[in-house]
C-alpha atoms as a PDB file:
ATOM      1  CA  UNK A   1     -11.568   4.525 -13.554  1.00  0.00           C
ATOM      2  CA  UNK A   2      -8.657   1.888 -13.057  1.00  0.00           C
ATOM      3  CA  UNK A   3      -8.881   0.496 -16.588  1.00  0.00           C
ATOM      4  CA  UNK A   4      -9.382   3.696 -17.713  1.00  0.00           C
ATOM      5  CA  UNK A   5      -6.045   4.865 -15.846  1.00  0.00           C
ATOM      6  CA  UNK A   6      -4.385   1.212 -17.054  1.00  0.00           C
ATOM      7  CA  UNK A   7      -5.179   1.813 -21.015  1.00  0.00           C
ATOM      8  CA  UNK A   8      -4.390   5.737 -21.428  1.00  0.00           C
ATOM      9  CA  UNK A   9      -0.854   4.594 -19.169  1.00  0.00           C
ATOM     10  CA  UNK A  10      -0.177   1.802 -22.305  1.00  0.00           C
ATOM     11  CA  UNK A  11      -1.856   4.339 -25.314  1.00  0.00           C
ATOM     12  CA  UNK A  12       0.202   7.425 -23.684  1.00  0.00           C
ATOM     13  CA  UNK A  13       3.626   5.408 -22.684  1.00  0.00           C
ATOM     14  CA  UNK A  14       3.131   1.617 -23.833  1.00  0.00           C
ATOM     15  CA  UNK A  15       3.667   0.761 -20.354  1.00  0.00           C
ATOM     16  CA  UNK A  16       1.639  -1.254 -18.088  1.00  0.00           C
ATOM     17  CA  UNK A  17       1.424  -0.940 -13.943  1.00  0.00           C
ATOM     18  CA  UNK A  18       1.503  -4.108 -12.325  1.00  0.00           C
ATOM     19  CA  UNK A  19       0.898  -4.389  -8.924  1.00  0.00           C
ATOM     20  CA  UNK A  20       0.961  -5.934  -5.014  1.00  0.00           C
ATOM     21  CA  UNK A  21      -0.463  -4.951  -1.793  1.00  0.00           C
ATOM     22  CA  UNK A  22      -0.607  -5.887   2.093  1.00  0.00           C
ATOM     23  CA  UNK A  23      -3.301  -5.538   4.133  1.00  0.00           C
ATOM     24  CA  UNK A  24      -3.618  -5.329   7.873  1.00  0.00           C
ATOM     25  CA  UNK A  25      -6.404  -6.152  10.173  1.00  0.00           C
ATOM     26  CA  UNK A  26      -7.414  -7.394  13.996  1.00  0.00           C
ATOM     27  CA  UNK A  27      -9.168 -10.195  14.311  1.00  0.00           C
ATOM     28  CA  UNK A  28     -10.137 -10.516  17.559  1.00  0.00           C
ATOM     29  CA  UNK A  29      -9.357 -14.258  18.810  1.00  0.00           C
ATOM     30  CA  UNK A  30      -9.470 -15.667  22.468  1.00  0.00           C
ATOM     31  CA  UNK A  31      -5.974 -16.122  22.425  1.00  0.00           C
ATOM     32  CA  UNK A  32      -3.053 -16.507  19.973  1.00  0.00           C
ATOM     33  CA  UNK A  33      -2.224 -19.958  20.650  1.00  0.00           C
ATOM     34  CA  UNK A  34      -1.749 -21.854  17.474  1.00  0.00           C
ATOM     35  CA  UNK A  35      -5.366 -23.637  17.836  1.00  0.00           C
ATOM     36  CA  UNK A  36      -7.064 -20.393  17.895  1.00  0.00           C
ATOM     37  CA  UNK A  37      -5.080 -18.579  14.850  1.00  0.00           C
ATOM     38  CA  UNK A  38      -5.785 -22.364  12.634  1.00  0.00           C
ATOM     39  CA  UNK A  39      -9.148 -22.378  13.490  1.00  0.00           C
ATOM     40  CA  UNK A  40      -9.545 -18.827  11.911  1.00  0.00           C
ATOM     41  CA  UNK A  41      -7.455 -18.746   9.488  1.00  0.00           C
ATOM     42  CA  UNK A  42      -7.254 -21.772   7.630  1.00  0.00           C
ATOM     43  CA  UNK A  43     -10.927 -21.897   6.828  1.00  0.00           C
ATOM     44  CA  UNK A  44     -10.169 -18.398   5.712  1.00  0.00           C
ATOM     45  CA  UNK A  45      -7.075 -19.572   3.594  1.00  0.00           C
ATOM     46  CA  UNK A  46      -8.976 -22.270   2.251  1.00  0.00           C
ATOM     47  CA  UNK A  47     -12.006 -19.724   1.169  1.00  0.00           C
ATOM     48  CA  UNK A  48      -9.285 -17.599  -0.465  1.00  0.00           C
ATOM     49  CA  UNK A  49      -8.011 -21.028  -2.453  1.00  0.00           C
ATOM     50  CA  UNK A  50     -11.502 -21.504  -3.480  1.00  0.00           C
ATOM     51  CA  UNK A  51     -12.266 -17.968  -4.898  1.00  0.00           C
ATOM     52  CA  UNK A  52      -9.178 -18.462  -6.969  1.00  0.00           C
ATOM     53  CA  UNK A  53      -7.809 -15.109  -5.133  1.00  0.00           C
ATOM     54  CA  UNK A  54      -3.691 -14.929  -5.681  1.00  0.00           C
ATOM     55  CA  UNK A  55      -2.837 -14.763  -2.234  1.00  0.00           C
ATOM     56  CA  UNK A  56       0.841 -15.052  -1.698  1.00  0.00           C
ATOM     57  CA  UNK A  57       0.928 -15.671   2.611  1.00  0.00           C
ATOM     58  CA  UNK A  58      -0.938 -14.593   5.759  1.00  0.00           C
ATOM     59  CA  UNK A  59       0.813 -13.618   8.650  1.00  0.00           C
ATOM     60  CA  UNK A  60       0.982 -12.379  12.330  1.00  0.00           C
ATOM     61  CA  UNK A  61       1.717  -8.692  12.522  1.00  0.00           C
ATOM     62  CA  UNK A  62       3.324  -6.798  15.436  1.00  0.00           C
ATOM     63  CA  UNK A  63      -0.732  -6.103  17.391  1.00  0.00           C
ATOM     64  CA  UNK A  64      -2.153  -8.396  19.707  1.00  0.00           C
ATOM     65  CA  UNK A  65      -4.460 -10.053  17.680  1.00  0.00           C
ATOM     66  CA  UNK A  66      -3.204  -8.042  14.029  1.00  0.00           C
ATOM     67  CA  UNK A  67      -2.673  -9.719  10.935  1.00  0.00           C
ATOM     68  CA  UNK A  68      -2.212  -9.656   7.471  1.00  0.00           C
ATOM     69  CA  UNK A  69      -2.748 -10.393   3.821  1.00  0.00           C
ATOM     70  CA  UNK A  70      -0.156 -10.254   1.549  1.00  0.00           C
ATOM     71  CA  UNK A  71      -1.170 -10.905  -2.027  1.00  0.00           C
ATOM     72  CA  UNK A  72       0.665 -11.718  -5.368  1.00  0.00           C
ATOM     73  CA  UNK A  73       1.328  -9.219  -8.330  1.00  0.00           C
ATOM     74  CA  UNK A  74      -1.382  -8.921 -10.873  1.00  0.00           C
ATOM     75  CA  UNK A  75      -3.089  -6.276 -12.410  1.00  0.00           C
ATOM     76  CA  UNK A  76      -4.544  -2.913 -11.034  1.00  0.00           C
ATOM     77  CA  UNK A  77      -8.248  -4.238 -11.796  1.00  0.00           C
ATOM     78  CA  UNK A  78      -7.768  -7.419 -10.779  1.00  0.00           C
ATOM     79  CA  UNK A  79      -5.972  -6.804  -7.322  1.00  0.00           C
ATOM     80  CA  UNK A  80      -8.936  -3.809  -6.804  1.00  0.00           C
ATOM     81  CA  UNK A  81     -11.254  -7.138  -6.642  1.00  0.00           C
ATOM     82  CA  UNK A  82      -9.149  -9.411  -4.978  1.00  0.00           C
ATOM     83  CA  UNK A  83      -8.357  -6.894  -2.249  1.00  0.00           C
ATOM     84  CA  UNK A  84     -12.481  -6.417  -1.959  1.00  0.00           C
ATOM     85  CA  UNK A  85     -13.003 -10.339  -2.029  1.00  0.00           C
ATOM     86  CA  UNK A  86      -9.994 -10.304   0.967  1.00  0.00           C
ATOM     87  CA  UNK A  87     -11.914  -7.907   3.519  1.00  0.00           C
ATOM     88  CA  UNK A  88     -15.575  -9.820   2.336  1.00  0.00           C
ATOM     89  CA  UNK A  89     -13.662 -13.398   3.387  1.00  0.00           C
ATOM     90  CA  UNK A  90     -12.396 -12.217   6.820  1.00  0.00           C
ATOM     91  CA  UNK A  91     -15.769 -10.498   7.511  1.00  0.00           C
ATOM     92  CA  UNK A  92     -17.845 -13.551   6.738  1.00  0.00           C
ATOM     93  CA  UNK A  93     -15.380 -16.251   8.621  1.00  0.00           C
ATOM     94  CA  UNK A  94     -15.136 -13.708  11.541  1.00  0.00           C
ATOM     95  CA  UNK A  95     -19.074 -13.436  11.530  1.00  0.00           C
ATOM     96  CA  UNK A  96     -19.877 -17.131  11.477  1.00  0.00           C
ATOM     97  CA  UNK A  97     -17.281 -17.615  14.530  1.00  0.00           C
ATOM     98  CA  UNK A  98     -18.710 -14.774  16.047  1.00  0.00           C
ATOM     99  CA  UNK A  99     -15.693 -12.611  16.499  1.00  0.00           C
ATOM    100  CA  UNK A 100     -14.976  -9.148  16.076  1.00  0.00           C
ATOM    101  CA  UNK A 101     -13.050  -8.008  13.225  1.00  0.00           C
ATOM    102  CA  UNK A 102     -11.738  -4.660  12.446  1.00  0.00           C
ATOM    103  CA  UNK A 103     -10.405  -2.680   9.392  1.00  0.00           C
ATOM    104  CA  UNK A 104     -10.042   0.591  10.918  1.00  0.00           C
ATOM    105  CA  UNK A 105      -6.872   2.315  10.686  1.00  0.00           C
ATOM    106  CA  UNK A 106      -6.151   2.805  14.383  1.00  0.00           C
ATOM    107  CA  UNK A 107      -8.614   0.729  16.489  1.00  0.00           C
ATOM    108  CA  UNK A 108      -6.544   0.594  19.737  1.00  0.00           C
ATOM    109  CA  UNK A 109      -4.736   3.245  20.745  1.00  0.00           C
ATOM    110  CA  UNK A 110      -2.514   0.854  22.668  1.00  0.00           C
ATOM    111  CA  UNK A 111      -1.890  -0.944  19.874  1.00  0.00           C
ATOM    112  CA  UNK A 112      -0.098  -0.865  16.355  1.00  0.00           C
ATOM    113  CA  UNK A 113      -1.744   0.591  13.360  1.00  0.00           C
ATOM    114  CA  UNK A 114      -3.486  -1.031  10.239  1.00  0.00           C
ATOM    115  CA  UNK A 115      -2.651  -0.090   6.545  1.00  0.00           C
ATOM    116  CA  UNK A 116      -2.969  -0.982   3.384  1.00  0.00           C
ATOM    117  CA  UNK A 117       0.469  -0.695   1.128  1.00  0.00           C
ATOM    118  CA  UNK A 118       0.444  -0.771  -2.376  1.00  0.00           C
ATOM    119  CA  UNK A 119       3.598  -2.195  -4.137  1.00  0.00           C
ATOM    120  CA  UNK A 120       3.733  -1.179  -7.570  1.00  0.00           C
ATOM    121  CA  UNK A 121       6.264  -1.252 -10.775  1.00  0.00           C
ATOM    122  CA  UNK A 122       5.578  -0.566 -14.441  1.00  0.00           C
ATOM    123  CA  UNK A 123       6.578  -3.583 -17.234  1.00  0.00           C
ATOM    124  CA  UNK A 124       7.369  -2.265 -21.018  1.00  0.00           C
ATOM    125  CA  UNK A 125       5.746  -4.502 -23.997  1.00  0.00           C
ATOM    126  CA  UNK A 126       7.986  -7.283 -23.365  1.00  0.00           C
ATOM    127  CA  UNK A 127       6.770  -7.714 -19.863  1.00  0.00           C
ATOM    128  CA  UNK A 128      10.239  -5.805 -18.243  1.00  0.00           C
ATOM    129  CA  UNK A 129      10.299  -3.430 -15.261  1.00  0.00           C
ATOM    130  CA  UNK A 130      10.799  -0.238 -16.351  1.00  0.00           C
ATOM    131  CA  UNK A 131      12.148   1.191 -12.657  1.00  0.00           C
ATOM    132  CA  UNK A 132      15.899   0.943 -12.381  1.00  0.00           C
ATOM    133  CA  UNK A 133      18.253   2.393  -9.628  1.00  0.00           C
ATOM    134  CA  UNK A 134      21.684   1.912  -9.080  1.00  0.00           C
ATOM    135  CA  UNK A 135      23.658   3.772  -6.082  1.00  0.00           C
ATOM    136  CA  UNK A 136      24.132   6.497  -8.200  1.00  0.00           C
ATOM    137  CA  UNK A 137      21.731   6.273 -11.430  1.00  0.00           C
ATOM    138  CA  UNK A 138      17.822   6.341 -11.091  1.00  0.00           C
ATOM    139  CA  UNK A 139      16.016   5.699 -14.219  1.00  0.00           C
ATOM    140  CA  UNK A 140      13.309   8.215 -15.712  1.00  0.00           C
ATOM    141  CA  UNK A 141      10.364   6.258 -15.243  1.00  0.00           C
ATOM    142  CA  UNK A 142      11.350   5.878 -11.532  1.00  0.00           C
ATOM    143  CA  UNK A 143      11.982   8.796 -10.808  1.00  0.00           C
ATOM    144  CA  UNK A 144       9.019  10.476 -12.076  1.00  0.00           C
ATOM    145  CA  UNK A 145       6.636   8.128 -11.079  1.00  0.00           C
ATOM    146  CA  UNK A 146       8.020   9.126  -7.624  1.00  0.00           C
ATOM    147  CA  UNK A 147       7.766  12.725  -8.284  1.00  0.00           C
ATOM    148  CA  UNK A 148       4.380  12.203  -9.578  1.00  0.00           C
ATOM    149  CA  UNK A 149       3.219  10.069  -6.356  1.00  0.00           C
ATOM    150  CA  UNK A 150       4.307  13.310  -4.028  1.00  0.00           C
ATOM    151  CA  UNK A 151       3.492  15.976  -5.831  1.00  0.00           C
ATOM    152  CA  UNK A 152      -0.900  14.339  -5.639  1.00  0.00           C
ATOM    153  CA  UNK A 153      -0.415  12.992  -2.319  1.00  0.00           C
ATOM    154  CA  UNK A 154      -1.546  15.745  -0.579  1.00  0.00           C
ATOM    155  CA  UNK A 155      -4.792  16.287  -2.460  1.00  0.00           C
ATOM    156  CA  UNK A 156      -5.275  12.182  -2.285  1.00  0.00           C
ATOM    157  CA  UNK A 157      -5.131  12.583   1.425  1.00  0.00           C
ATOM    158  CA  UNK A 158      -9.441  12.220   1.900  1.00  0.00           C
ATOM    159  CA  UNK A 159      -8.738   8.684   0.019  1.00  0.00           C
ATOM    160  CA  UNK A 160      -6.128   7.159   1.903  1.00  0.00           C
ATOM    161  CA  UNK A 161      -7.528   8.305   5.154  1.00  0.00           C
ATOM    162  CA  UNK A 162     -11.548   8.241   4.483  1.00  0.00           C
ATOM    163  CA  UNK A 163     -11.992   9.209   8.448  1.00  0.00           C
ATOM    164  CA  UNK A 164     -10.966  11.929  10.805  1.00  0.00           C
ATOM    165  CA  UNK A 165     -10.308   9.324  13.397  1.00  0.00           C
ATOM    166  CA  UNK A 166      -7.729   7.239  10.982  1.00  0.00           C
ATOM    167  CA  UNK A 167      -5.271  10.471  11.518  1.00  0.00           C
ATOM    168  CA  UNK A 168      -3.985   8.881  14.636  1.00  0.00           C
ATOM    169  CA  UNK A 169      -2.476   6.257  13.002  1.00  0.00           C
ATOM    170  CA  UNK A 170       0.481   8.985  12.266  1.00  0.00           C
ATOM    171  CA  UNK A 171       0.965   9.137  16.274  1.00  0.00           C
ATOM    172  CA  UNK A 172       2.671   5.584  15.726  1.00  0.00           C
ATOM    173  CA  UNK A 173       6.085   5.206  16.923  1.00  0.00           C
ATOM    174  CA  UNK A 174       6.945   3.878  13.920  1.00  0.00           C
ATOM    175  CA  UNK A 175       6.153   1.423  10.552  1.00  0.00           C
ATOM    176  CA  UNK A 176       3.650   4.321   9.423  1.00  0.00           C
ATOM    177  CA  UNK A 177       4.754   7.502   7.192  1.00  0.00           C
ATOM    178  CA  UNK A 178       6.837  10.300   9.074  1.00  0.00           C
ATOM    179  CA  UNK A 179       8.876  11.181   6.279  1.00  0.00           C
ATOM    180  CA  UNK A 180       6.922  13.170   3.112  1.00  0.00           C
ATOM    181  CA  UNK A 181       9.410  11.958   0.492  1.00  0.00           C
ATOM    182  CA  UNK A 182      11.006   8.376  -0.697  1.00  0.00           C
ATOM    183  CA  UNK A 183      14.117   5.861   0.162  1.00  0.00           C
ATOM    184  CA  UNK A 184      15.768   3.160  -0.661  1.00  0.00           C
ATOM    185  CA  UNK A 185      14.237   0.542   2.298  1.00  0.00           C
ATOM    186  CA  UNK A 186      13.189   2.942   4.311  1.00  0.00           C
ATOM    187  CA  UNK A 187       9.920   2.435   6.099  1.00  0.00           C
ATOM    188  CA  UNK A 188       9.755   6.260   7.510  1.00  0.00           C
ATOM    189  CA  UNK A 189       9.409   7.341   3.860  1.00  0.00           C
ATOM    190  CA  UNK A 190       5.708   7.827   2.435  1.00  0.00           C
ATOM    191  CA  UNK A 191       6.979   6.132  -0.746  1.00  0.00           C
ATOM    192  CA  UNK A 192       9.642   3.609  -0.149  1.00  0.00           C
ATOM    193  CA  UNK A 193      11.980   1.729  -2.548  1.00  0.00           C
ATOM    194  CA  UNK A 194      12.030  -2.009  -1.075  1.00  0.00           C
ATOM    195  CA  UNK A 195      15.719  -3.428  -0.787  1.00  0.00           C
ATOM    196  CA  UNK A 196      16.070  -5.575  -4.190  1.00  0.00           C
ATOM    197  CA  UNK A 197      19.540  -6.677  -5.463  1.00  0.00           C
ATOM    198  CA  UNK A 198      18.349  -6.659  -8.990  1.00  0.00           C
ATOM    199  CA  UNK A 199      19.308  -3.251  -9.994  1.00  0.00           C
ATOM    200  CA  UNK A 200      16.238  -3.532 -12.698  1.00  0.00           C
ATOM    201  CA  UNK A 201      13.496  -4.834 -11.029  1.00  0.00           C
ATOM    202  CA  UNK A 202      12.601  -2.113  -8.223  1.00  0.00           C
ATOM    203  CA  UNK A 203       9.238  -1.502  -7.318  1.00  0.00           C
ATOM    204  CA  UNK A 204       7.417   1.381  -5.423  1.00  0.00           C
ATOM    205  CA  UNK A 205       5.968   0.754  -2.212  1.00  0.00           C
ATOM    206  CA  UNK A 206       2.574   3.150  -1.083  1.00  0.00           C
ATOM    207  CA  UNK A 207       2.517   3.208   2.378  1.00  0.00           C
ATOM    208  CA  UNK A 208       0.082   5.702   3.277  1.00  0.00           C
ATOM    209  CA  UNK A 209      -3.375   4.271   2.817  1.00  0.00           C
ATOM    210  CA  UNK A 210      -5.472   3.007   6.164  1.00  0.00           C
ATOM    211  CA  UNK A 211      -6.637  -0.457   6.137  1.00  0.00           C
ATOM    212  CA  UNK A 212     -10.238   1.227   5.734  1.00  0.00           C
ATOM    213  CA  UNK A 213      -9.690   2.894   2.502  1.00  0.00           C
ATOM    214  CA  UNK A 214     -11.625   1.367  -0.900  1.00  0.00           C
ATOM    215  CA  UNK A 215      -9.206  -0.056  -2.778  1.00  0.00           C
ATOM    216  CA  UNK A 216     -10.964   0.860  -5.946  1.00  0.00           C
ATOM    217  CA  UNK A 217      -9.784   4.755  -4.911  1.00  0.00           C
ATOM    218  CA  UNK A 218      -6.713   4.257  -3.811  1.00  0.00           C
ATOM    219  CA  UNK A 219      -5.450   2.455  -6.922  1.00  0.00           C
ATOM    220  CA  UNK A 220      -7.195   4.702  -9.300  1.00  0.00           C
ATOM    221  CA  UNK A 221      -5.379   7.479  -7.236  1.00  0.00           C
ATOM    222  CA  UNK A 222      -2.301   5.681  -7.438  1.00  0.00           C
ATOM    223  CA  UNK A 223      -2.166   5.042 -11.172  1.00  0.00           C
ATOM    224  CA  UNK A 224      -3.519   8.826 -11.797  1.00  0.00           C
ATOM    225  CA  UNK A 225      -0.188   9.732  -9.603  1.00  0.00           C
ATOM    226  CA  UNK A 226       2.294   7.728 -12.326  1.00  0.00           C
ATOM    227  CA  UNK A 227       0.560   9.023 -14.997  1.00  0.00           C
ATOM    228  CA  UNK A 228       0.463  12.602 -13.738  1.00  0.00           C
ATOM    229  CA  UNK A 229       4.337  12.142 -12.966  1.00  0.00           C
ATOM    230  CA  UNK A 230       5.233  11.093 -15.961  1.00  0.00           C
ATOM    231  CA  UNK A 231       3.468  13.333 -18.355  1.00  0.00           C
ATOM    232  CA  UNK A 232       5.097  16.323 -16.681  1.00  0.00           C
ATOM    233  CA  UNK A 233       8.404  14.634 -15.892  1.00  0.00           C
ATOM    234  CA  UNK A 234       8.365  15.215 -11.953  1.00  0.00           C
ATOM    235  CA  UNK A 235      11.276  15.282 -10.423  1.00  0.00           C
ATOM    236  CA  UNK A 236      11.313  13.962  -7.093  1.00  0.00           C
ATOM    237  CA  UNK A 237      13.128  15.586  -4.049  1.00  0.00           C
ATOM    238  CA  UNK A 238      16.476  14.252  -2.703  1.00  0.00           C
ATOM    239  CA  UNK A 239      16.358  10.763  -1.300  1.00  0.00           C
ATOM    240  CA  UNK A 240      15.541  10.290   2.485  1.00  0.00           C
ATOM    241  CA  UNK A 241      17.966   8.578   4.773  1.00  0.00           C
ATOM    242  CA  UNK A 242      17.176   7.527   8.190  1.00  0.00           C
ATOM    243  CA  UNK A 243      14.393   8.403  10.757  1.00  0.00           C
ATOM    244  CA  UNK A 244      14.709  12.458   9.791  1.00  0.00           C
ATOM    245  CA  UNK A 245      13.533  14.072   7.586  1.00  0.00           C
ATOM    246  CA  UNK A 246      15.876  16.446   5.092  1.00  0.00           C
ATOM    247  CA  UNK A 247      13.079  17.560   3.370  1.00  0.00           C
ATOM    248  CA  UNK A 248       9.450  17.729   4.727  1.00  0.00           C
ATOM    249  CA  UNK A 249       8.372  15.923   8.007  1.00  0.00           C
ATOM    250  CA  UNK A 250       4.749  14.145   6.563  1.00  0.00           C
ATOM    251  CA  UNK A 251       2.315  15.382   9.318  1.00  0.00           C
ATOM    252  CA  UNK A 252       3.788  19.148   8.413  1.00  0.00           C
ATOM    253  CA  UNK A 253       3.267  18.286   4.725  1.00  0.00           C
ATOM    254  CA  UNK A 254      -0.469  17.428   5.402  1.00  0.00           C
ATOM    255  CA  UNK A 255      -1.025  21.225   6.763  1.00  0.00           C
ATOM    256  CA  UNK A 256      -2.427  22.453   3.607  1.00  0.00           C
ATOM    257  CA  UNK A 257      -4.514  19.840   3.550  1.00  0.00           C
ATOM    258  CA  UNK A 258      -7.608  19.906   5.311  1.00  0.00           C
ATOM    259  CA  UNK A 259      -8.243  16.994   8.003  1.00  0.00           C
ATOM    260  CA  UNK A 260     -11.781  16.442   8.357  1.00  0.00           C
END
């Protein structure tokens, strides 16, 4: 469904989606000295290096014992397998150490949720970002790409969180959607802009898929999002500032949609 997605996005608009993602997991170590994150991860870095996976850095995230992968931009179908060789890696190193590892979207309740953020932008023929956005100016393709990614969000919901329990991850205080709309660097937002100072090379940041989600889905739901958005022209709502919401708070947004 991804190529599929990727070829009627280049017959339909000659553009192509290229893409990024972070994913967060615990891995449950004795400790976090240095000697017990090396002895984990660099065998897993090295594994990584030898499956040829584009891995751009691992690092520490803000859980005891939370980290994660942040690869380099590539294709939808190749980042669907990269992101399904990244889990298999972890799993496999954690096993033969005999730790615990965990891709579930809120493991400890104590502790800060895992997700899996999908950075995205769309290059013309000549390899050039198509997403623009000055202070004032947003281009087209921007803008309904956004509108598209909102207005199937809801109804994408049973992808990005494949279990009732993964809800809770919302309860977090913070770096996890509150706001259902998008902004410019602004990690409240559902959809947010990252800070660039190249006025032509912005890209779209996911942030609502759990950790636990298949990739495979959430990318094909993704790219049917862009698509969607730009064959109808969706226009996004107003642009988010801040912690609160103008338009529609993201947990009230979800109402409609049924949380099994």
């Amino acid at each position: 469904m991804v190529s599929d997605l990727c070829s009627l996005l280049h017959a339909e608009f000659a553009l192509s989606p290229v893409m990024a993602a972070e994913i967060e997991c615990y891995v449950m170590l004795a400790d976090e000295s240095s000697a017990s994150m090396d002895a984990f991860w660099v065998p897993v870095d090295q594994a990584f290096r030898h499956a040829d996976l584009p891995i751009l850095r691992i690092e520490k995230e803000r859980g005891l014992n939370q980290y994660e992968v942040i690869t380099q931009v590539m294709s939808p179908e190749r980042l669907v397998e990269t992101l399904i060789a990244i889990r298999k890696i972890i799993e496999q190193q954690a096993a033969h150490m005999q730790l615990k590892v965990h891709f579930a979207a809120k493991p400890f309740a104590t502790q800060p949720s895992s997700g899996l953020h999908i950075h995205t932008h769309l290059a013309d023929g000549e390899g050039l970002n198509v997403f623009h956005k000055t202070e004032e100016w947003t281009s087209d393709y921007l803008r309904h790409s956004l509108g598209g990614l909102l207005a199937t969000m809801k109804n994408n919901m049973p992808i990005f969180f494949p279990e009732a329990a993964d809800y809770a991850r919302l309860d977090d205080v913070d770096h996890v959607p509150k706001i259902f709309g998008w902004g410019v660097n602004n990690r409240y937002c559902a959809l947010r802009i990252p800070m660039d100072p190249d006025l032509y090379n912005k890209r779209i940041e996911h942030r609502v898929a759990c950790a636990n989600a298949d990739p495979h889905a959430v990318i094909a739901a993704i790219l049917s999002g862009l698509l969607n958005g730009l064959r109808e022209g969706i226009e996004p709502p107003e642009q988010e500032h801040g912690k609160l919401a103008i338009g529609a708070d993201f947990k009230q947004a979800l109402l409609a949609t049924p949380i099994r």
